[in-house]
Protein backbone atom coordinates (compact mmCIF):
# COMPACT_ATOMS: atom_id res chain seq x y z
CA UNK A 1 85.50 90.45 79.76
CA UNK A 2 85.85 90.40 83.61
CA UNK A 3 84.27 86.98 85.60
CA UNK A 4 84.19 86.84 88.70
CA UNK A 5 84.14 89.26 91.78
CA UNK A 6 84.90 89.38 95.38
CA UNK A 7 81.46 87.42 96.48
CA UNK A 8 80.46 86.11 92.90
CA UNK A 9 79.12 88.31 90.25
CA UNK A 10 77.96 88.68 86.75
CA UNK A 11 80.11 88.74 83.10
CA UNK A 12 80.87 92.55 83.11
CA UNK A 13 80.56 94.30 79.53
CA UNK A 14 82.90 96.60 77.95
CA UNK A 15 81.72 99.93 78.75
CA UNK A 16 81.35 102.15 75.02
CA UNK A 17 82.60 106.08 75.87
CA UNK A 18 80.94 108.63 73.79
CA UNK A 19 81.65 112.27 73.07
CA UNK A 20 80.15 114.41 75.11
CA UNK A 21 76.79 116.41 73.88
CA UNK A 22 76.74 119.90 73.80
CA UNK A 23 75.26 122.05 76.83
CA UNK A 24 76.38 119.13 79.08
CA UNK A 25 75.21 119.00 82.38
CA UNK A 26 76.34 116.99 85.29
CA UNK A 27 74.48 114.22 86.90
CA UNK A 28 74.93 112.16 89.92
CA UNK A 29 77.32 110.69 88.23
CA UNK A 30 79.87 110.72 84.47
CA UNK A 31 82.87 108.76 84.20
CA UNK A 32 85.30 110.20 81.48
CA UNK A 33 88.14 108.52 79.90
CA UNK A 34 90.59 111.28 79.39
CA UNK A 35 92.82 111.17 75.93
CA UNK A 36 94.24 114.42 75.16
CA UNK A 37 97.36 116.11 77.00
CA UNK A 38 97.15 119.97 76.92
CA UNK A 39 100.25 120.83 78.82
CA UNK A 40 99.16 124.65 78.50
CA UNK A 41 96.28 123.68 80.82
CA UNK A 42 99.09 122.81 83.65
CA UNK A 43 100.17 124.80 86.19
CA UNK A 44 103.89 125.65 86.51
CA UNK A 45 104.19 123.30 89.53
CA UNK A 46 102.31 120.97 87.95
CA UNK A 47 104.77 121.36 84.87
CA UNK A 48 107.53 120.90 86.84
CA UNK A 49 105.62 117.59 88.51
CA UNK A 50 105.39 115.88 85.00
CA UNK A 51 108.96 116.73 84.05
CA UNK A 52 110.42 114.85 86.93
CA UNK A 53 108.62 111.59 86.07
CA UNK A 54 111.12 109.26 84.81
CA UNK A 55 108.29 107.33 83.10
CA UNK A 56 107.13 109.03 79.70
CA UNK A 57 103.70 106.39 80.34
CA UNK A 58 103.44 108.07 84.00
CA UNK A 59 104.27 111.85 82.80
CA UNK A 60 101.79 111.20 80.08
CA UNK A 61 99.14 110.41 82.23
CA UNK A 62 99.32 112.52 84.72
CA UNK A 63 99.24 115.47 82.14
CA UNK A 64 95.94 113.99 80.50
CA UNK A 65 94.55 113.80 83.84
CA UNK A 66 95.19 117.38 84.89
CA UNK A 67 94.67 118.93 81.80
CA UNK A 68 91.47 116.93 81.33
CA UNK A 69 89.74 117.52 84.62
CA UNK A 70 90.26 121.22 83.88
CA UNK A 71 88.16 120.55 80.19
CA UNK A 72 85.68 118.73 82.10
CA UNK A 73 85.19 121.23 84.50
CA UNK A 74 84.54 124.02 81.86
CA UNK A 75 82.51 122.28 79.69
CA UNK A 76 80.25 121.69 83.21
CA UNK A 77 80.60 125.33 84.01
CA UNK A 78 80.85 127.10 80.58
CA UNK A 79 84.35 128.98 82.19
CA UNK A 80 88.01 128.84 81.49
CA UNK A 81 89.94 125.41 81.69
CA UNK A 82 92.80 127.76 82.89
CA UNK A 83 91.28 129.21 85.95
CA UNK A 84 90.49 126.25 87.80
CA UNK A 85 92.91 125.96 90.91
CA UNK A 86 93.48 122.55 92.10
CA UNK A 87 94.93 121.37 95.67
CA UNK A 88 94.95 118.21 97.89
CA UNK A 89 93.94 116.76 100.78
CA UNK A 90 96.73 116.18 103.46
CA UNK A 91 96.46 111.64 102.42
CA UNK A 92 97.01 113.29 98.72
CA UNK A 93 93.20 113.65 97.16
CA UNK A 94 93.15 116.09 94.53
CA UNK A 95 89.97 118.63 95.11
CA UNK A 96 88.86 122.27 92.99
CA UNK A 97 89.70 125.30 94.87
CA UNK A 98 87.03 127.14 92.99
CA UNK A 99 84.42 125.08 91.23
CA UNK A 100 81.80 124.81 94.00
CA UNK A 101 80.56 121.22 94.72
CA UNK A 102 82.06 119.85 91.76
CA UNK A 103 83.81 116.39 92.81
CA UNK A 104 85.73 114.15 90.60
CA UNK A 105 88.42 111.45 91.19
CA UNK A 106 91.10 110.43 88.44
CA UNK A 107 92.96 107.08 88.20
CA UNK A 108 95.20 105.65 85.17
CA UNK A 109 96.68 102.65 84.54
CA UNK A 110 98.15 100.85 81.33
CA UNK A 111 97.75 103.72 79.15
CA UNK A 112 94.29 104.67 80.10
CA UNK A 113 93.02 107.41 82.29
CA UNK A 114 89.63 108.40 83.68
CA UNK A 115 87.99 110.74 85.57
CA UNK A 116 84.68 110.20 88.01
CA UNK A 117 82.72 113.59 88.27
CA UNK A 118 79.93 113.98 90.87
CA UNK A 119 77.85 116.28 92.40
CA UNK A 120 79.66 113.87 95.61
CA UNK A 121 82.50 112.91 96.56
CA UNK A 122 83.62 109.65 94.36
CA UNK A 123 86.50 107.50 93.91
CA UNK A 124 87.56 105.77 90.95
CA UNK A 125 89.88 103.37 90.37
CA UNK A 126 90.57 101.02 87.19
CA UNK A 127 94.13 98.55 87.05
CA UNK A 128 95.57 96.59 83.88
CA UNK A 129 96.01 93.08 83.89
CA UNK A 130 99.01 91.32 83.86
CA UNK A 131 101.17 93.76 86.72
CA UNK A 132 100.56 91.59 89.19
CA UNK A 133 101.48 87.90 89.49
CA UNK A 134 101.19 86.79 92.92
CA UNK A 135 97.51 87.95 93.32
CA UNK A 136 96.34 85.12 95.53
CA UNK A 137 99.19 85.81 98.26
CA UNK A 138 98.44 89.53 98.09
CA UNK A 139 94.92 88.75 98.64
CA UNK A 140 95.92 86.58 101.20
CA UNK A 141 97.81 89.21 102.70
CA UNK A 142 95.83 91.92 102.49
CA UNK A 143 91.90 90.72 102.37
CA UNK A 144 89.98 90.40 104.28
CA UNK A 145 89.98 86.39 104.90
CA UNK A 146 86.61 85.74 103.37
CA UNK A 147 87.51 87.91 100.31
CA UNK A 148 90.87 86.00 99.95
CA UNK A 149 89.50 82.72 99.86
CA UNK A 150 86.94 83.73 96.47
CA UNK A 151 89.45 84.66 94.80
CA UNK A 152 90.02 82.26 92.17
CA UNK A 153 92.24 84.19 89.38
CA UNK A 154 93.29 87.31 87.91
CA UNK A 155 89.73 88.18 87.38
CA UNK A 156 88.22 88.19 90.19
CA UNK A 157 91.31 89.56 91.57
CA UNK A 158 91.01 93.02 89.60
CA UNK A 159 87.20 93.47 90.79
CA UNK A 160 87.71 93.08 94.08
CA UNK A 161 90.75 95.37 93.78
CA UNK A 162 89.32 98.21 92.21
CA UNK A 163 86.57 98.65 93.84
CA UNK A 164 88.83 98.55 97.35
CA UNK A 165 90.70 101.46 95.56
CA UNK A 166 87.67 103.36 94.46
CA UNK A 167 86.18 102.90 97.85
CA UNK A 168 89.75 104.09 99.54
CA UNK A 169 90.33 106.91 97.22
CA UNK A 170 86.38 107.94 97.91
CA UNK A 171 87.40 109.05 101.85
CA UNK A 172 90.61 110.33 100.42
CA UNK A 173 92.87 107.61 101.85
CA UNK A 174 93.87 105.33 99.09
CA UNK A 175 95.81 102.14 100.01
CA UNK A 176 97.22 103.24 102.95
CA UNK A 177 93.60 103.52 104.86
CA UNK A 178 93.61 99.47 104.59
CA UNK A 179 92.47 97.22 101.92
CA UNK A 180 90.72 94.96 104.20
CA UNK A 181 88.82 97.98 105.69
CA UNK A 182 87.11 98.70 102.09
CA UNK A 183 84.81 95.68 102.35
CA UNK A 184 82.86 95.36 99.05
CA UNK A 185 80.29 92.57 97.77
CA UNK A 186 78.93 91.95 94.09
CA UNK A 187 75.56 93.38 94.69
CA UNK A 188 77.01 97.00 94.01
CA UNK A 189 77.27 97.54 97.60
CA UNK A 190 80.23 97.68 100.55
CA UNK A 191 81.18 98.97 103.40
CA UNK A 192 84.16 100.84 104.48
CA UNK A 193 84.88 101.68 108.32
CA UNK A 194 80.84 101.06 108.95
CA UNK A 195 79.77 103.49 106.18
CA UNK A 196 77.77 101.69 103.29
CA UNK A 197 79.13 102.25 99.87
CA UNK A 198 77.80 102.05 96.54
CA UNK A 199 80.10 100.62 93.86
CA UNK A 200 79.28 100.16 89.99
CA UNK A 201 82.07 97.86 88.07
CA UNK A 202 82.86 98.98 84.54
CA UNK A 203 85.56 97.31 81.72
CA UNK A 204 87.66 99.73 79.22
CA UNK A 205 89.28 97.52 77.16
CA UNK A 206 91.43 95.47 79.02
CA UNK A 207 91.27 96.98 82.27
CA UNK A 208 88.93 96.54 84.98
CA UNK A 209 87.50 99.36 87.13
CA UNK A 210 84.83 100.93 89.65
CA UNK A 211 83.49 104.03 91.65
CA UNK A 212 82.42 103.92 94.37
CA UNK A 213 80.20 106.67 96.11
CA UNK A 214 78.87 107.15 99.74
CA UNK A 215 75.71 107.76 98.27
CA UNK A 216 73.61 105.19 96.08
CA UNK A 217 73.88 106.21 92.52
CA UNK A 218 74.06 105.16 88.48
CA UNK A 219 76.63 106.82 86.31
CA UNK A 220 74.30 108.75 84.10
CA UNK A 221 77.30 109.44 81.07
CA UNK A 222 80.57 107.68 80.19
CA UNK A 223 81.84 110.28 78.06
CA UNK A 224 85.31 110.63 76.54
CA UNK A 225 87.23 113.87 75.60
């Protein structure tokens, strides 16, 4: 269990993902933790992408996550996984070509991947405990000063993290739009650039995690496939 956040906040509660009902339909909000690689579901750039990862953990990942947002997206749509078409934004944010407002955002990290779907834009982020020693000088470095100075170990560390990276990866920017621009506080709130943000904190398993939304919302489903 997580203590601890960037202004305070409550023990956090390991989230329990189920398997999804049939007839599914998508809410505000479903976070997905994605466990199945179906390399036939790839591309053949996106083939060619996971061959040239030297990391079998990485290539792994990154074909659950493609594969898997294509599953997700039929079972929301009743078509093909196949004929979804997938692109980016120019800061890297991966978007459907041809599934109308469907949004999602996918992150991994320590052997676990997930997946944020939304009738919204959303970002998602969740990080593993244990990569990162010096988390006091990087949130010294890269906090914003009030942040830095509540952050008392590991813990609270992750929390605060995440939900910068949710918020970041939310306007499509990820790290490089600034961590101590993505501004968030424990009441499921921030703000990023002057735009409020909704947040909601979840654990699976070991890791910590969030999405965050520019729009107030619950995740409705944590589903697994």
């Amino acid at each position: 269990m997580l203590r601890g956040s960037c202004a305070g906040g409550s023990i956090l509660k390991e989230t329990t993902f189920v398997v999804p009902p049939v007839g599914l339909a998508l809410e505000p909000v479903h976070v997905w933790r994605l466990t199945g690689m179906e390399c036939d579901l790839l591309s053949a750039d996106e083939k060619a992408q996971a061959d040239r990862y030297q990391s079998p953990q990485s290539r792994q990942a990154f074909i659950a996550g493609r594969s898997g947002i294509r599953r997700i997206a039929g079972i929301y749509t009743g078509r093909d996984p196949r004929g979804f078409r997938l692109s980016s934004l120019p800061e890297g944010k991966p978007f459907f070509e041809n599934a109308g407002s469907l949004h999602f955002n996918v992150s991994h990290s320590g052997g676990e991947v997930v997946a944020a779907f939304s009738i919204f834009p959303i970002g998602i982020d969740i990080e593993f405990p244990g990569r990162c020693r010096d988390f006091a000088g990087i949130a010294q470095r890269f906090f914003h000063p009030e942040e830095a100075s509540l952050i008392v170990d590991e813990d609270s560390f992750l929390r605060c993290w995440t939900a910068k990276e949710a918020m970041l990866k939310l306007a499509g920017a990820g790290i490089s739009g600034g961590l101590a621009s993505a501004q968030p506080g424990a009441a499921g709130e921030g703000m990023l650039n002057g735009q409020r943000v909704s947040i909601r904190r979840f654990c699976l398993g070991a890791c910590a995690g969030a999405v965050a939304s520019f729009q107030p919302f619950e995740v409705k489903g944590w589903f697994q496939i």
